[in-house]
Protein backbone atom coordinates (compact mmCIF):
# COMPACT_ATOMS: atom_id res chain seq x y z
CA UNK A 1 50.31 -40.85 -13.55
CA UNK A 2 47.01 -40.18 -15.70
CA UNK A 3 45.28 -40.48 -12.13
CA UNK A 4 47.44 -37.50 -10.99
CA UNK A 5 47.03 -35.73 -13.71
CA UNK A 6 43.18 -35.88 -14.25
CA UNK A 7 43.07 -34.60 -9.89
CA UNK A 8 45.27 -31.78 -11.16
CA UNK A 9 43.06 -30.97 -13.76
CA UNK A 10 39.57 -31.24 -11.60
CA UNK A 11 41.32 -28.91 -8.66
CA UNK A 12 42.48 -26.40 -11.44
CA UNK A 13 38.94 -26.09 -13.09
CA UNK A 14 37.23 -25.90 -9.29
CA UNK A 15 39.66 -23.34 -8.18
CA UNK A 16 39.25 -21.10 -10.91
CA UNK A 17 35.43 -21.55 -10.40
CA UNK A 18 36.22 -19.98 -6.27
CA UNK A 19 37.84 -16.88 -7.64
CA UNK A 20 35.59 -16.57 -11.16
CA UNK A 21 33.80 -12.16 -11.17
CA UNK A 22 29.98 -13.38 -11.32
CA UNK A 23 28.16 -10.53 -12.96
CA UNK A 24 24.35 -10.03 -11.58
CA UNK A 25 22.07 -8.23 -13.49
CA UNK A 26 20.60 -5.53 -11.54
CA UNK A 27 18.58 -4.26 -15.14
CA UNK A 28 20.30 -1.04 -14.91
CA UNK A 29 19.97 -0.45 -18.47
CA UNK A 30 16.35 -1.38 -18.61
CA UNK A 31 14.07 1.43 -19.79
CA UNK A 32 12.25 3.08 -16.88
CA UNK A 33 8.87 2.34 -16.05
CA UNK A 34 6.16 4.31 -14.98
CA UNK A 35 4.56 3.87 -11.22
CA UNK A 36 0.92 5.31 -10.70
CA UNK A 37 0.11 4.96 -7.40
CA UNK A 38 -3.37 6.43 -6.20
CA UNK A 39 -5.72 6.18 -2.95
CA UNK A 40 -8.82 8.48 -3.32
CA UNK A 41 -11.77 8.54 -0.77
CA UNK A 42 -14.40 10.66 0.49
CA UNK A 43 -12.78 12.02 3.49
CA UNK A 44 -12.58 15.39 3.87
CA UNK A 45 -9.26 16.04 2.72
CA UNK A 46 -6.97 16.55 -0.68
CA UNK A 47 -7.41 13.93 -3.21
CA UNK A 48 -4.26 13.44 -5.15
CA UNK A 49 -2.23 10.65 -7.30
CA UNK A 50 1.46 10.26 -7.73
CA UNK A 51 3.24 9.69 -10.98
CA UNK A 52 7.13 8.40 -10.84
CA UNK A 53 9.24 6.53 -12.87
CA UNK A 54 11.49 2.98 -11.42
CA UNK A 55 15.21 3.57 -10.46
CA UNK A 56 17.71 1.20 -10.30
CA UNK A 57 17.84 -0.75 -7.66
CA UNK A 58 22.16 -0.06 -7.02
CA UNK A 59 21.92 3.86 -8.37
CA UNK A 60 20.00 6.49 -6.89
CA UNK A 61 17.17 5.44 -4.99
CA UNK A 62 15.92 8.95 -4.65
CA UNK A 63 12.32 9.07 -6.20
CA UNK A 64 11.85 10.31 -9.52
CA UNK A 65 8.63 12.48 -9.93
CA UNK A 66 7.22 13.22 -13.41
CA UNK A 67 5.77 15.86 -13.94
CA UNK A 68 4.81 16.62 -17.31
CA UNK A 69 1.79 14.01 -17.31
CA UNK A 70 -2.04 14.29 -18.62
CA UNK A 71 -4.19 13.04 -16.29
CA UNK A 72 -8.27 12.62 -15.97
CA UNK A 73 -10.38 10.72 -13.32
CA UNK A 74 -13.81 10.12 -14.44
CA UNK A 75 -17.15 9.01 -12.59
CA UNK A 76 -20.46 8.15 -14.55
CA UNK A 77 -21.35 11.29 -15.41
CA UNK A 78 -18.07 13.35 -16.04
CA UNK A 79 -14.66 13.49 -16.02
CA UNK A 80 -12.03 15.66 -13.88
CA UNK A 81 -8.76 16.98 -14.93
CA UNK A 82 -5.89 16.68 -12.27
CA UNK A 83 -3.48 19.53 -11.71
CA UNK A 84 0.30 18.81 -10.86
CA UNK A 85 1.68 20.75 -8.02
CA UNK A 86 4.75 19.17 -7.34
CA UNK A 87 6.83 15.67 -6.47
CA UNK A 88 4.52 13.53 -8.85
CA UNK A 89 1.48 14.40 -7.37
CA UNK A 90 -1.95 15.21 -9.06
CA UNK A 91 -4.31 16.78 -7.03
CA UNK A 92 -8.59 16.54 -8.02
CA UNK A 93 -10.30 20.23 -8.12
CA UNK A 94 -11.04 21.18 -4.74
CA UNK A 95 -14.46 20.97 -5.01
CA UNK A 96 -14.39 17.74 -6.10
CA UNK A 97 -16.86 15.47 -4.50
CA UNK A 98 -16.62 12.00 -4.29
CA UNK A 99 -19.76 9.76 -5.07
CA UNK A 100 -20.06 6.92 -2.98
CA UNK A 101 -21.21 3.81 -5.43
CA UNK A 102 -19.62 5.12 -8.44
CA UNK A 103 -17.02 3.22 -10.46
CA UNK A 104 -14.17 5.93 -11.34
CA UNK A 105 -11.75 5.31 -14.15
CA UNK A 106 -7.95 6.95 -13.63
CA UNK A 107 -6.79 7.96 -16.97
CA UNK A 108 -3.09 9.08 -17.61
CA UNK A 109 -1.43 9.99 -21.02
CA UNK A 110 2.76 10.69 -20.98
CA UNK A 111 4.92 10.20 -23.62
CA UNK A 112 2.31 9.09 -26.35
CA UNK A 113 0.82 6.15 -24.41
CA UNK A 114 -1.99 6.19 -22.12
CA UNK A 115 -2.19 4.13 -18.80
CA UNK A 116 -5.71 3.51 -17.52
CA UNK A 117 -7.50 1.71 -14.06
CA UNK A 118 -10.68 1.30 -12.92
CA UNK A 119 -11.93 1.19 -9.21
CA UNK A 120 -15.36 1.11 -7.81
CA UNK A 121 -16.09 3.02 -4.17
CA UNK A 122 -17.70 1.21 -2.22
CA UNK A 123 -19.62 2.02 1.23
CA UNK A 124 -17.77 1.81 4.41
CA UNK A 125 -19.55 0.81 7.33
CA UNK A 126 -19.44 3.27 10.12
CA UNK A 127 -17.23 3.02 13.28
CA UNK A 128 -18.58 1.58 16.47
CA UNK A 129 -17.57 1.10 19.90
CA UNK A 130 -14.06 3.09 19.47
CA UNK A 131 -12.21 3.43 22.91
CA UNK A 132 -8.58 3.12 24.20
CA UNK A 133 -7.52 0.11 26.36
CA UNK A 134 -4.25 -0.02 28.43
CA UNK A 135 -1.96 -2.55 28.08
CA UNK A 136 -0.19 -3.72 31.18
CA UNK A 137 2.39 -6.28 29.83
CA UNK A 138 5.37 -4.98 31.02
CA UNK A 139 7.54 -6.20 28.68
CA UNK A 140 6.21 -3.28 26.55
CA UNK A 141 5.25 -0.77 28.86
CA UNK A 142 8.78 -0.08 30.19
CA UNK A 143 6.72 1.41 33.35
CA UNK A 144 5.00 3.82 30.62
CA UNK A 145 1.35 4.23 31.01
CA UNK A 146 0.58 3.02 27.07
CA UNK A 147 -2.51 1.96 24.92
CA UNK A 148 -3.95 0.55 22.23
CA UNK A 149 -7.11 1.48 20.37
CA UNK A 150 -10.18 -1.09 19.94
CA UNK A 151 -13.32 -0.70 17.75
CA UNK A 152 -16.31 -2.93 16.28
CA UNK A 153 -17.95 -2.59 12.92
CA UNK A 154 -20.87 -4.05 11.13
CA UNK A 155 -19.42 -5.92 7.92
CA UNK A 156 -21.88 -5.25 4.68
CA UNK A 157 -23.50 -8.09 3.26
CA UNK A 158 -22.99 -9.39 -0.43
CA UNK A 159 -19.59 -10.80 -1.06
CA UNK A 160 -16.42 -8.95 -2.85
CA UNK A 161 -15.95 -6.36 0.03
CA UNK A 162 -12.94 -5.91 2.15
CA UNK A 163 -11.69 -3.26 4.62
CA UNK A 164 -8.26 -1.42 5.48
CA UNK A 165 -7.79 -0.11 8.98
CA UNK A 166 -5.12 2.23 10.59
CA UNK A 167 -4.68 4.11 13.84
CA UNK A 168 -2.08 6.63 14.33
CA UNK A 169 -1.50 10.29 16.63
CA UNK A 170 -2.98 13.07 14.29
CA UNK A 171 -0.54 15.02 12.04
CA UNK A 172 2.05 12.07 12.28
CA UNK A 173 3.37 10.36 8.80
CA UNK A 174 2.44 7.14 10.00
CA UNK A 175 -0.97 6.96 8.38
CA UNK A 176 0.76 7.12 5.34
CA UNK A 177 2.67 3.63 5.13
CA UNK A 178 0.96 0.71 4.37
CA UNK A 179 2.22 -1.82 6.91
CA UNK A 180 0.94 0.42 9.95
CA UNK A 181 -2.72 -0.83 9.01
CA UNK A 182 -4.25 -4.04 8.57
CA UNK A 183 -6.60 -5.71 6.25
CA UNK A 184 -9.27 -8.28 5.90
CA UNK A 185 -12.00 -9.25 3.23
CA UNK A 186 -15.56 -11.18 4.12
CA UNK A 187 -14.31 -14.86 2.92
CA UNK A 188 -16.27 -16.98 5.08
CA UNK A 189 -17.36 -13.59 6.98
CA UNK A 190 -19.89 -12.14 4.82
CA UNK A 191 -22.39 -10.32 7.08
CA UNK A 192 -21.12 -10.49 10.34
CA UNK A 193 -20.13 -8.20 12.88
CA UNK A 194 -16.46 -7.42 13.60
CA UNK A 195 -16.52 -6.96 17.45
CA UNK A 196 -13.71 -5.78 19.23
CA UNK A 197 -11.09 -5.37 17.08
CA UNK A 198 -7.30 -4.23 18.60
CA UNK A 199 -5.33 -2.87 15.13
CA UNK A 200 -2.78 -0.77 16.95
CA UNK A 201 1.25 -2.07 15.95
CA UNK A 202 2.92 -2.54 19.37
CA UNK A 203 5.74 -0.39 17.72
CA UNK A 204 3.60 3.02 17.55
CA UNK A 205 1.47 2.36 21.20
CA UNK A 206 0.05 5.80 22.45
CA UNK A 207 0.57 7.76 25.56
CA UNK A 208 -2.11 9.91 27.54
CA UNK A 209 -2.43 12.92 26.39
CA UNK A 210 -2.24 11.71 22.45
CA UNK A 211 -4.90 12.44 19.60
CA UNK A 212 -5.31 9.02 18.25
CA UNK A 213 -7.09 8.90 14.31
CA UNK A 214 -8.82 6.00 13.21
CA UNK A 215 -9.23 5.88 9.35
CA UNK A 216 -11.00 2.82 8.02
CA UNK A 217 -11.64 2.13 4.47
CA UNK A 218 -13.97 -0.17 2.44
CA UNK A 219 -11.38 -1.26 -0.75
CA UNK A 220 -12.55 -4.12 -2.42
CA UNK A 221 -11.74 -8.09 -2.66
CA UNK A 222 -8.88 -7.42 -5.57
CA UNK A 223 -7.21 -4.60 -3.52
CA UNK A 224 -6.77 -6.86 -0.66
CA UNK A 225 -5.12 -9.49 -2.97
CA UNK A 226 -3.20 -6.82 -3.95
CA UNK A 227 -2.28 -5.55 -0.64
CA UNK A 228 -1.39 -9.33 0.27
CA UNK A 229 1.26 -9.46 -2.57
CA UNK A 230 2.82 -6.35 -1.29
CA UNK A 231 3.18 -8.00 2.11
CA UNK A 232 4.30 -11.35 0.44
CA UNK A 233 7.08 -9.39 -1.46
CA UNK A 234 8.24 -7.63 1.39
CA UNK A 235 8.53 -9.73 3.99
CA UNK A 236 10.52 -12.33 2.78
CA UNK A 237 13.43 -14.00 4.61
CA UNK A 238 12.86 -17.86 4.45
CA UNK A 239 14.98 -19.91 1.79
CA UNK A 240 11.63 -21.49 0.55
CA UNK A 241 10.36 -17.92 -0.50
CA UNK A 242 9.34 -17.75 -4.02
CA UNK A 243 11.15 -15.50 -6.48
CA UNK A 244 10.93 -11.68 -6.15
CA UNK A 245 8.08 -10.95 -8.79
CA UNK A 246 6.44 -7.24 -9.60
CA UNK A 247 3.08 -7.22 -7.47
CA UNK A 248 -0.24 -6.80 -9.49
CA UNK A 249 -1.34 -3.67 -10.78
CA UNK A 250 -5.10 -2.69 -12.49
CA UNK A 251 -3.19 -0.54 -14.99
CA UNK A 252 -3.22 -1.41 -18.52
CA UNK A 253 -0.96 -0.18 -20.80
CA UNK A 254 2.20 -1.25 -19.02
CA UNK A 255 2.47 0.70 -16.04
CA UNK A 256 3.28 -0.30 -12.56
CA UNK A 257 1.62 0.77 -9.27
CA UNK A 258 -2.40 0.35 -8.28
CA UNK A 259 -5.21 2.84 -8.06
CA UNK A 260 -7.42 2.33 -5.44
CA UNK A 261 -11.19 4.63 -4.67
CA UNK A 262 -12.75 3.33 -1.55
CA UNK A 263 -15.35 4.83 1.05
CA UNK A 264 -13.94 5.89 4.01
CA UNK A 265 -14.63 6.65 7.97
CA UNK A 266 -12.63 8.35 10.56
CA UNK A 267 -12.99 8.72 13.93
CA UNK A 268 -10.77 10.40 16.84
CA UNK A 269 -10.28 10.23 20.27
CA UNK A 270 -7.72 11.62 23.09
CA UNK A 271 -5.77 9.30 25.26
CA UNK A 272 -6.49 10.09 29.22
C-alpha cells in the first residue's frame, strides 16, 4: 500500500511538472541601450554614423532612431561636429576629408553620459588583377550565362592589419550587409600577396550586362575579431553552440555597437 501510494505521489508531482506555464525572460523591462554603429572611409561618398536604441526582442522590432544626440569625430589636429538628418544617422561636413594614418576618436554625448571609440585608418592596398570569370556548374547556372568576380592584392607588411571585401551590382543595397563580404587578417600571412581571390556569394552571381563594384577595406586586427563574433552569434544552429552573448564593442561608457575608420579602394567593371 505505501508502495502505491509513494507511485501516486511521484506521477502527480511529474504530471504537474508536463503542464507547469514556464515564464522566459525576454528582458522586456530592461532599460534600453544605446547602439552606435559607424563605418567611415575615404571613399568618395557621405560619411555618416547611426545612433539607435535596443528593442525588445518579442515587441516591436522596428528600429528606434535617436535623434537628439551630440556627436564629434576628431583626428589629430581637430575635431568635427556631425549633423543629424534623419533615422539615427550623423552625417561628417561635406567637405570633410579623411586622413589616411590618422587615429579618429567618435565622441557621442545623450542623456548626460558620453560614449566614446577610437579607430585608426589604416592604408588599403590597391586593387589588382580585377576581372569577371564565368562559372559553368550547372547546378547554379540554371542555363543562365552567370559570373563571379576575381581580384589579387598586395597584403602590407607589419602585423595588426586585416581587410574586408565585397562585390555587388552598383546602386543595389547589398553592399550594405555585412555577410555579403568576407574578411581576413595577415596571421601567418604578413606580407604576402593575395592572388586570385573569388569573393562573390553564389546567392548574388551577376549577369552580362551588370555594373559590378568592388569595395575593399583595410580595418584592422580587432575589427576582424569583431566581425568574427558577429558571424559566431549569428550563425548558430548546433546544440554545442555556446550561449547567445552581446558581441564586442570599442565603446566605453556602456554603449553597444562598433565604430570602425578604415582606408578604402573601389573598383568597377561591366559584365560582357
Amino acid at each position: 500500500m505505501h508502495k502505491i501510494i509513494a507511485f501516486l505521489l511521484i506521477s502527480t508531482t511529474m504530471t504537474s511538472c508536463f503542464y507547469d506555464r514556464i515564464e522566459l525572460d525576454y528582458n522586456q523591462n530592461e532599460n534600453k541601450k544605446v547602439i552606435i554603429t559607424g563605418w567611415i572611409t575615404d571613399l568618395d561618398e557621405p560619411q555618416f554614423i547611426t545612433i539607435q536604441n535596443t528593442v525588445n526582442y518579442l515587441g516591436e522590432n522596428a528600429p528606434d532612431p535617436i535623434s537628439e544626440a551630440s556627436v564629434t569625430l576628431s583626428d589629430s589636429q581637430q575635431g568635427y561636429e556631425l549633423s543629424h538628418r534623419s533615422d539615427g544617422k550623423y552625417y561628417l561636413p561635406d567637405n570633410w576629408v579623411a586622413v589616411v594614418g590618422d587615429t579618429y576618436t567618435l565622441e557621442v554625448d545623450l542623456d548626460g553620459l558620453t560614449y566614446t571609440a577610437t579607430h585608426k585608418m589604416r592604408t588599403c592596398p590597391s586593387i589588382e588583377n580585377f576581372y569577371a570569370q564565368e562559372i559553368e556548374d550547372s547546378t547554379l547556372t540554371d542555363s543562365i550565362h552567370v559570373f563571379e568576380t576575381i581580384f589579387s592584392f598586395q597584403e602590407i607588411p607589419g602585423e595588426g592589419d586585416a581587410y574586408y571585401g565585397i562585390d555587388y551590382v552598383a546602386g543595389s543595397i547589398d553592399k550594405d550587409t555585412l555577410f555579403n563580404g568576407l574578411y581576413t587578417n595577415d596571421d601567418f600571412v604578413d606580407g604576402e600577396y593575395f592572388e586570385d581571390i573569388e569573393i562573390s556569394d553564389y546567392d548574388r552571381l551577376f549577369k552580362e550586362g551588370d555594373e559590378v563594384v568592388l569595395d575593399l577595406f583595410s580595418i584592422g586586427y580587432e575589427t576582424s575579431e569583431y566581425l568574427l563574433d558577429v558571424q559566431t552569434e549569428i550563425f548558430k544552429g548546433s546544440p554545442f553552440d555556446t550561449p547567445p552573448a552581446n558581441v564586442r564593442t570599442n565603446f566605453t561608457g556602456g554603449a553597444l555597437g562598433y565604430f570602425i575608420a578604415s582606408g578604402a579602394k573601389r573598383e568597377t567593371l561591366i559584365i560582357q
